[in-house]
Protein backbone atom coordinates (compact mmCIF):
# COMPACT_ATOMS: atom_id res chain seq x y z
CA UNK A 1 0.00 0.00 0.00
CA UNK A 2 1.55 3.34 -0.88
CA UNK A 3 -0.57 5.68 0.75
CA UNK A 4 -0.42 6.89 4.12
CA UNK A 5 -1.57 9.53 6.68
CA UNK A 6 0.25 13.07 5.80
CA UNK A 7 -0.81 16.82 4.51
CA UNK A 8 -1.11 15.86 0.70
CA UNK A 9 -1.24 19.78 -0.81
CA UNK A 10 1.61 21.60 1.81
CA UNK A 11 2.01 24.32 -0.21
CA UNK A 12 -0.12 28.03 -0.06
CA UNK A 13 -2.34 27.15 -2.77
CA UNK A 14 -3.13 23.99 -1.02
CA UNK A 15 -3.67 25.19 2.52
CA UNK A 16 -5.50 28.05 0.03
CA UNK A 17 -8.22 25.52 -0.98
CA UNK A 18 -8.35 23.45 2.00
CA UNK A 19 -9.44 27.23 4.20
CA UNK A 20 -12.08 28.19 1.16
CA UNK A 21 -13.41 24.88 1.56
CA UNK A 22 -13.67 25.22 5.41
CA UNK A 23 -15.03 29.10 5.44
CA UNK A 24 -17.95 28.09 3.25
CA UNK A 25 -18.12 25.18 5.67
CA UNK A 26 -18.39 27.52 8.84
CA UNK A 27 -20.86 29.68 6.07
CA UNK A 28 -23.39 27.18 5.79
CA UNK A 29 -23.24 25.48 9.31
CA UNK A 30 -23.69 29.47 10.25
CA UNK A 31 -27.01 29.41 8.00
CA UNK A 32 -28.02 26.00 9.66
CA UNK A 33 -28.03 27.12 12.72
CA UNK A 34 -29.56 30.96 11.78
CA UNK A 35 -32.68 29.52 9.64
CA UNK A 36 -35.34 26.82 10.16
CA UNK A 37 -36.22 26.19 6.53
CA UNK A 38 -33.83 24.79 4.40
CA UNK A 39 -31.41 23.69 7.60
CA UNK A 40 -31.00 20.04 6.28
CA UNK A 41 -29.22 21.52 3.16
CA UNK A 42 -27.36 23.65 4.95
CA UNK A 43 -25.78 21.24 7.40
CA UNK A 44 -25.89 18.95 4.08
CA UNK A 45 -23.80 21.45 2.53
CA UNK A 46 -21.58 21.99 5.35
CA UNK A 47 -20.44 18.14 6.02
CA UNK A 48 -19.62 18.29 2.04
CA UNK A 49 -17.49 20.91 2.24
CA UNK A 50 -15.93 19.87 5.24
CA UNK A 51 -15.27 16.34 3.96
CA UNK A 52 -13.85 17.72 0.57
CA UNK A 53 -11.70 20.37 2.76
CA UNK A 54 -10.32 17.34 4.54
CA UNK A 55 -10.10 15.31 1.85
CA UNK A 56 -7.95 18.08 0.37
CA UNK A 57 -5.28 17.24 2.27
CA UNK A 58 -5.27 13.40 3.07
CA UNK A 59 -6.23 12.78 -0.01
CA UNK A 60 -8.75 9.78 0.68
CA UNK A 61 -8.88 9.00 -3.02
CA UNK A 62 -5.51 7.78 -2.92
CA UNK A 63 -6.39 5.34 -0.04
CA UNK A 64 -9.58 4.30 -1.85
CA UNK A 65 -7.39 3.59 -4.68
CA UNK A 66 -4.86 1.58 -3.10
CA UNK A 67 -7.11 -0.91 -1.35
CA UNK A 68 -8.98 -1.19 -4.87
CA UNK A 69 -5.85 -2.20 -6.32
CA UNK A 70 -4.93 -4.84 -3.65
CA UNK A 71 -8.26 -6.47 -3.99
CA UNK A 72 -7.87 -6.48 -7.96
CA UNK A 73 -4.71 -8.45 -7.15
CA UNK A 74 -5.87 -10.56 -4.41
CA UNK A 75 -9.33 -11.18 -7.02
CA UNK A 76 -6.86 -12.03 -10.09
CA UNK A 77 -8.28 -9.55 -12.30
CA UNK A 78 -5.43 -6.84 -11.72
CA UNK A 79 -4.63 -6.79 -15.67
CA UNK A 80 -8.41 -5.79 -16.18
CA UNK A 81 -8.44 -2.93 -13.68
CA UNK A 82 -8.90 -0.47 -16.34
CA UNK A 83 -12.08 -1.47 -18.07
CA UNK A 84 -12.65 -2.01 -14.04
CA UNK A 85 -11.82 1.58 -13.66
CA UNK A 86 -13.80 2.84 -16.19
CA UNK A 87 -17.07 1.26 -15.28
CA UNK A 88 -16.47 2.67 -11.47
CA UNK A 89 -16.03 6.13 -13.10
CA UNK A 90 -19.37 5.51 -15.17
CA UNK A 91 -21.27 4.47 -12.15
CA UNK A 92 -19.85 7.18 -10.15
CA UNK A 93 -21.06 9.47 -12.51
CA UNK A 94 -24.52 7.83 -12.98
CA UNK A 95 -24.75 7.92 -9.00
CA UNK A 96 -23.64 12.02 -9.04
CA UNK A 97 -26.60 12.74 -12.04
CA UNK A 98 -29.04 10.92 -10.13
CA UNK A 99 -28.34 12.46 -6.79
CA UNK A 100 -28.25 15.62 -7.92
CA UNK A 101 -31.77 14.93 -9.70
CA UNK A 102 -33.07 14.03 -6.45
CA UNK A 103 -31.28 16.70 -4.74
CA UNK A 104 -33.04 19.07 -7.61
CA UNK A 105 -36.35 17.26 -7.03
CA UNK A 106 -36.65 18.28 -3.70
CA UNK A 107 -35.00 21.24 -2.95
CA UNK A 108 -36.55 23.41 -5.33
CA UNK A 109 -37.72 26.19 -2.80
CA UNK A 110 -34.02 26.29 -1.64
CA UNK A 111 -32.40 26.21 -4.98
CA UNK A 112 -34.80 28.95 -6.22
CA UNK A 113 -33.68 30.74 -3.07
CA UNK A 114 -30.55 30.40 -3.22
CA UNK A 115 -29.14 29.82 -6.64
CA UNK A 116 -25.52 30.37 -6.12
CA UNK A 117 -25.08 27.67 -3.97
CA UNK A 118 -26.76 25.03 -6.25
CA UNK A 119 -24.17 26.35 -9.07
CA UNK A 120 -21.73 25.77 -6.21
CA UNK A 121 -23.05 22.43 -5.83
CA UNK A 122 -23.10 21.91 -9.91
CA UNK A 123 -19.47 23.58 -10.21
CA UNK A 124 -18.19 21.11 -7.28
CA UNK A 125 -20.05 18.07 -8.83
CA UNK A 126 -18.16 18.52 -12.10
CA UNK A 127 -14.66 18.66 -10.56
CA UNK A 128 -15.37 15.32 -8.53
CA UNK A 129 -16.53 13.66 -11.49
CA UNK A 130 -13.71 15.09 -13.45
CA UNK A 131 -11.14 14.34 -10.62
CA UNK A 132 -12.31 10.57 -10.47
CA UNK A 133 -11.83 10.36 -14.24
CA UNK A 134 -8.69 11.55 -14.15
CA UNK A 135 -6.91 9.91 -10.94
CA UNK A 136 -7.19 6.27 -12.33
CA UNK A 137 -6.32 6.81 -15.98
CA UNK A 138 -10.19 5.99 -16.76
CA UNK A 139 -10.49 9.53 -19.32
CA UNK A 140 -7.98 7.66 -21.06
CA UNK A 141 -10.35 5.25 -22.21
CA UNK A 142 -13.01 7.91 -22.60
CA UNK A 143 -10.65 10.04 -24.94
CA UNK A 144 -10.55 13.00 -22.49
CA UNK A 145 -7.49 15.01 -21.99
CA UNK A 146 -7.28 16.64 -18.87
CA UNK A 147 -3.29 17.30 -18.65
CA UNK A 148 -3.18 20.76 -17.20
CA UNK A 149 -3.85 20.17 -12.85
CA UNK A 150 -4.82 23.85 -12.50
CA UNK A 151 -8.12 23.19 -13.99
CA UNK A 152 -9.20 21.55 -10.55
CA UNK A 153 -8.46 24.12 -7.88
CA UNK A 154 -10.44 26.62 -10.25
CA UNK A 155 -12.91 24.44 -9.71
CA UNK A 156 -12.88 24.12 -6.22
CA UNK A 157 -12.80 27.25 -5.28
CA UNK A 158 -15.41 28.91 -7.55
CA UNK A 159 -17.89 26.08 -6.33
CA UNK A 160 -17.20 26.36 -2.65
CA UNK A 161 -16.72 30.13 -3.11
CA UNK A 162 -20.32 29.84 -5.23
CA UNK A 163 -21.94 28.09 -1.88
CA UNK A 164 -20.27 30.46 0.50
CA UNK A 165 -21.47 33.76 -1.16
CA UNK A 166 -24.60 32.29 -1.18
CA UNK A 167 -24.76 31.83 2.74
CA UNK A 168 -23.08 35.32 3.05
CA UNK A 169 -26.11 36.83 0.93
CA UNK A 170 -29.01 34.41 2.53
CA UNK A 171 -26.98 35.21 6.17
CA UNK A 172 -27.26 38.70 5.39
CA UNK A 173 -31.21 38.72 4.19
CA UNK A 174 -32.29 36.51 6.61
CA UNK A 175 -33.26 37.60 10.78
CA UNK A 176 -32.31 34.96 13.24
CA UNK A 177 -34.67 32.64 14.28
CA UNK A 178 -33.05 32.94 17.77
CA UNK A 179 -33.46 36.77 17.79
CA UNK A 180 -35.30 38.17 20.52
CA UNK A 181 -36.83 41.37 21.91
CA UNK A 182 -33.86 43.58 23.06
């Protein structure tokens, strides 16, 4: 196994990522606590962003990776791992288009309230799709060139940024629910 517990991205634009992803974290746990309707999605959007924040760093994929690799060797199918690959990456992607139809389904009052955060949520879907293409050589057997890395913290920050502008401007229109006479 190659991968093992360290900071993966110790550089500024790393630790740059990681502390957008964990503002817009503390943004819409802020809004979960501050509003009654649409808290689920809030606190929803919150664990997300924390997880991906996290994930920044430990880089989770890697381990996920690692023990799917050991089981393609212990299962004898090792030299079929990329047709394996690129089935997990289809599936993936199947699962993230029908969650987010769901998600869309029934959360339209909150995405109609708040429709920088669902492009958040759209921008952020498309870089871990894109991300789990890419990490396991399965755009390969798509046909999709993704050679230049800067493409993914763009993505990362606009969507997070997306979702935490969105709780700054639904933080900023909405009155506490915990306000009181003064």
């Amino acid at each position: 196994m190659t991968w093992h517990l360290q900071c993966d991205n110790p550089d500024f634009l790393g630790w740059s990522v990681v502390a957008v992803y964990l503002a817009a974290a503390g943004s819409c746990a802020w809004m979960a606590l501050k509003v009654s309707e649409g808290r689920g999605i809030w606190w929803l959007l919150a664990a997300g962003l924390l997880f991906l924040g996290i994930n920044k760093q430990l880089n989770l994929q890697s381990l996920m990776i690692d023990l799917g690799r050991q089981a393609a060797q212990a299962g004898g199918w090792y030299g079929r791992r990329r047709e394996a690959q690129a089935v997990f990456c289809a599936a993936f992607a199947l699962l993230g288009v029908v969650l987010l139809g769901c998600f869309t389904a029934r959360a339209r009052r909150f995405i109609a309230g708040n429709p920088l955060a669902f492009a958040g949520v759209i921008v952020l879907l498309c870089f871990v799709l894109l991300r789990a293409s890419t990490i396991n050589h399965a755009n390969e057997l798509i046909g999709l060139e993704l050679k230049d890395a800067r493409w993914a913290w763009v993505l990362e920050m606009t969507g997070s940024l997306l979702i935490a502008a969105s709780a700054a401007a639904a933080s900023s229109s909405t009155p506490s629910r915990h306000a009181g006479p003064t």
